[in-house]
C-alpha atoms as a PDB file:
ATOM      1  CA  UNK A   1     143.846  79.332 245.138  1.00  0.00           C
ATOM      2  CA  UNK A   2     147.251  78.752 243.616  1.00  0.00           C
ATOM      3  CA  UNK A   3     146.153  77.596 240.400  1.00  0.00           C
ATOM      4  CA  UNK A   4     144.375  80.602 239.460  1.00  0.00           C
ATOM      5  CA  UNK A   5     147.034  83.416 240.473  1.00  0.00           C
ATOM      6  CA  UNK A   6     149.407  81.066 238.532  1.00  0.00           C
ATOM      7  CA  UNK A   7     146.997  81.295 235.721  1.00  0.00           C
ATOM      8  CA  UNK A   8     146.973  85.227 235.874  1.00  0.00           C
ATOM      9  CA  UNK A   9     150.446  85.250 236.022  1.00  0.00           C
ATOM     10  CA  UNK A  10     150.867  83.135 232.391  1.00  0.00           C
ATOM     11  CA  UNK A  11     148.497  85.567 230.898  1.00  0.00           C
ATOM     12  CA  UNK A  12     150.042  89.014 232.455  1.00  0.00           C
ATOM     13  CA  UNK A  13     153.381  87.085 230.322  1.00  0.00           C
ATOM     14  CA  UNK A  14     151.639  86.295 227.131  1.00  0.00           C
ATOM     15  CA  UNK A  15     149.539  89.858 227.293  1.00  0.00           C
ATOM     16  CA  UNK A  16     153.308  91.060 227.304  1.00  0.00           C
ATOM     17  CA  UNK A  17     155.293  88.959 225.050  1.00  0.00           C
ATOM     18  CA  UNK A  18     151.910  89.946 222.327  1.00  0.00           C
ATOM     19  CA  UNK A  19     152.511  93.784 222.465  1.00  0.00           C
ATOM     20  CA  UNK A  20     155.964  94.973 221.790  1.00  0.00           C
ATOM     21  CA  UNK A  21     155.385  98.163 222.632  1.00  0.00           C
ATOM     22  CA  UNK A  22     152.999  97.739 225.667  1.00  0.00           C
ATOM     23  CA  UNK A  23     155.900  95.363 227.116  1.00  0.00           C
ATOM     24  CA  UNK A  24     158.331  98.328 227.079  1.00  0.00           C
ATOM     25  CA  UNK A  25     155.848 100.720 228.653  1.00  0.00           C
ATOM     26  CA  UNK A  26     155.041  98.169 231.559  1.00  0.00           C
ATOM     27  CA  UNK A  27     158.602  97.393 232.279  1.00  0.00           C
ATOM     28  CA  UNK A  28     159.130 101.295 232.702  1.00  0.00           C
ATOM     29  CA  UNK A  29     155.522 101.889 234.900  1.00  0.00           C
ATOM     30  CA  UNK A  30     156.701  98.847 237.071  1.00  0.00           C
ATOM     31  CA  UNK A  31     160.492 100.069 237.562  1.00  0.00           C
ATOM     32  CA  UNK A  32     158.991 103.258 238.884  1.00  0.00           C
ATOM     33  CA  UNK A  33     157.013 100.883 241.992  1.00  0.00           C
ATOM     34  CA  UNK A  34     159.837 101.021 244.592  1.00  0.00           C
ATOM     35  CA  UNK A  35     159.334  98.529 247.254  1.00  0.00           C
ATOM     36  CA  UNK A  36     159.978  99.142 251.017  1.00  0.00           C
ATOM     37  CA  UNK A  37     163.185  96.837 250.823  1.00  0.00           C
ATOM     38  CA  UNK A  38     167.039  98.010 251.725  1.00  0.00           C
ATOM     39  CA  UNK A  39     169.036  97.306 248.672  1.00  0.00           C
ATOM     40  CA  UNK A  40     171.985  96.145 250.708  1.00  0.00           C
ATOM     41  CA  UNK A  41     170.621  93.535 253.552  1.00  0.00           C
ATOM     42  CA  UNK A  42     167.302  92.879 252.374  1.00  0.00           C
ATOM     43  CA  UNK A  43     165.426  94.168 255.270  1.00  0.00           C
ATOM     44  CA  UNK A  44     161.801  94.989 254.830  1.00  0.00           C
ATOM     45  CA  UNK A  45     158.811  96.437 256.493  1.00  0.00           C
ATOM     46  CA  UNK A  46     157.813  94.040 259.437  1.00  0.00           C
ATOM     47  CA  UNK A  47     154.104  93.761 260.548  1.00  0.00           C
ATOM     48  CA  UNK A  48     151.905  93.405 263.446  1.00  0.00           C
ATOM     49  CA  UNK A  49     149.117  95.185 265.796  1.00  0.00           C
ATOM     50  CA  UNK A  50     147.975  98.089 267.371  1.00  0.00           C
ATOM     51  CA  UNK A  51     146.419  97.462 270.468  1.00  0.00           C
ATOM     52  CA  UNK A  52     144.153 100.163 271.929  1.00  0.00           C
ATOM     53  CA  UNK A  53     143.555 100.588 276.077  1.00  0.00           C
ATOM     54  CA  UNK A  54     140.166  99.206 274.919  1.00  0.00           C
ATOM     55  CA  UNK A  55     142.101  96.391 273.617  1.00  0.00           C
ATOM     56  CA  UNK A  56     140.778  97.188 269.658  1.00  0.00           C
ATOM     57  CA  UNK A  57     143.364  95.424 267.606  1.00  0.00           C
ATOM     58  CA  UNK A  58     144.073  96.492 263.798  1.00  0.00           C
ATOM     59  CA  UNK A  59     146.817  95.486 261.771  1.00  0.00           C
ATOM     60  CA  UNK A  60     149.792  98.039 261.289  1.00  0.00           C
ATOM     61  CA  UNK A  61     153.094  98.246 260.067  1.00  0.00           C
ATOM     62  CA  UNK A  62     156.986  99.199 260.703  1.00  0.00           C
ATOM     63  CA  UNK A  63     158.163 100.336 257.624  1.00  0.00           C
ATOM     64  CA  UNK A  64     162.038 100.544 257.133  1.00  0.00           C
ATOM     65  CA  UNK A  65     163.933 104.102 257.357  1.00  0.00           C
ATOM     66  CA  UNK A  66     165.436 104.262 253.770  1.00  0.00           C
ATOM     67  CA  UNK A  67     167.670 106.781 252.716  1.00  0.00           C
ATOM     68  CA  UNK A  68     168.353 107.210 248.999  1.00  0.00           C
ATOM     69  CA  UNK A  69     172.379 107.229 248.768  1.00  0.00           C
ATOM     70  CA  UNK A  70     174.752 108.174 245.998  1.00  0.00           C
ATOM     71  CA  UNK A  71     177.124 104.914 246.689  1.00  0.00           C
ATOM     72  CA  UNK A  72     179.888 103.265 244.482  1.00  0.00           C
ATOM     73  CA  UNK A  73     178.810  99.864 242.798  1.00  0.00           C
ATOM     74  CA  UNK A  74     180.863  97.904 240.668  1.00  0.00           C
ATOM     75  CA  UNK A  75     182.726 101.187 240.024  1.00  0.00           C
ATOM     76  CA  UNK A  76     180.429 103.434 238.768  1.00  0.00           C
ATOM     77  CA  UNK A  77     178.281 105.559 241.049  1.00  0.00           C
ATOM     78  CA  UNK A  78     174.650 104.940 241.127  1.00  0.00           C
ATOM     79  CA  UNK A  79     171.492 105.674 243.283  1.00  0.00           C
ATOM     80  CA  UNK A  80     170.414 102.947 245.832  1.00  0.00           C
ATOM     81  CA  UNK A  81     167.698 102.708 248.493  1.00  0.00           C
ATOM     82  CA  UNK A  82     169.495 102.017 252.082  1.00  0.00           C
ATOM     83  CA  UNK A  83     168.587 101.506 255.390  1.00  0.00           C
ATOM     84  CA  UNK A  84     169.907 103.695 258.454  1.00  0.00           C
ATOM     85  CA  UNK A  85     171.421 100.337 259.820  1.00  0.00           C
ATOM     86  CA  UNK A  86     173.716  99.625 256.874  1.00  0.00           C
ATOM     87  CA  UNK A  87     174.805 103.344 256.845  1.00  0.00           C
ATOM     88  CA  UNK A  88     176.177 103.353 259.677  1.00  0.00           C
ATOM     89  CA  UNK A  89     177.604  99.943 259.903  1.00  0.00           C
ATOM     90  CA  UNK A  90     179.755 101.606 256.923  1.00  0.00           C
ATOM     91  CA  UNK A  91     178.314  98.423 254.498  1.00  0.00           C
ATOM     92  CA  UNK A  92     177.673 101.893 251.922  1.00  0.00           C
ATOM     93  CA  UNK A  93     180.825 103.255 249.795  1.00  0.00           C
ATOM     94  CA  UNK A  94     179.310 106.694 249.060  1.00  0.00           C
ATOM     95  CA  UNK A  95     180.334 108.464 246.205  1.00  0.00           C
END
């Protein structure tokens, strides 16, 4: 139901804006969540099945091959998540 998640959501914000120094603490537990994503193209972890010969299916998934890379952005060198495709496409400036 997308009332109620949108509900959840307004209270997560007000739970936040309330405690000063809870907010700062959740900002730095969520920045340490990294999410399967390349920083430079976007791509993610794509989904499907696994089919057994006895034709069991359960969900699985194909997660990304992310390298962390030293790379030049905006000048300053910094520590990004990057897929094996963008490396070697050359879309990375290492530094």
């Amino acid at each position: 139901m997308p009332g109620q998640k949108h509900l959840a959501c307004m209270k997560l914000e007000l739970r936040l804006q309330e405690g000063g120094a809870r907010q700062h603490e959740n900002q730095k537990s969520l920045e340490r969540i990294m999410s399967q994503v390349c920083d430079i193209c976007g791509k993610g972890p794509r989904f499907g099945n696994n089919i057994s010969h006895a034709h069991n299916i359960t969900r699985r998934r194909w997660s990304v091959n992310l390298q962390a890379v030293k790379a030049l952005v905006n000048g300053a060198s910094k520590r990004i998540r990057v897929c094996t495709s963008c490396i070697k496409t050359g879309k990375v400036a290492k530094a």
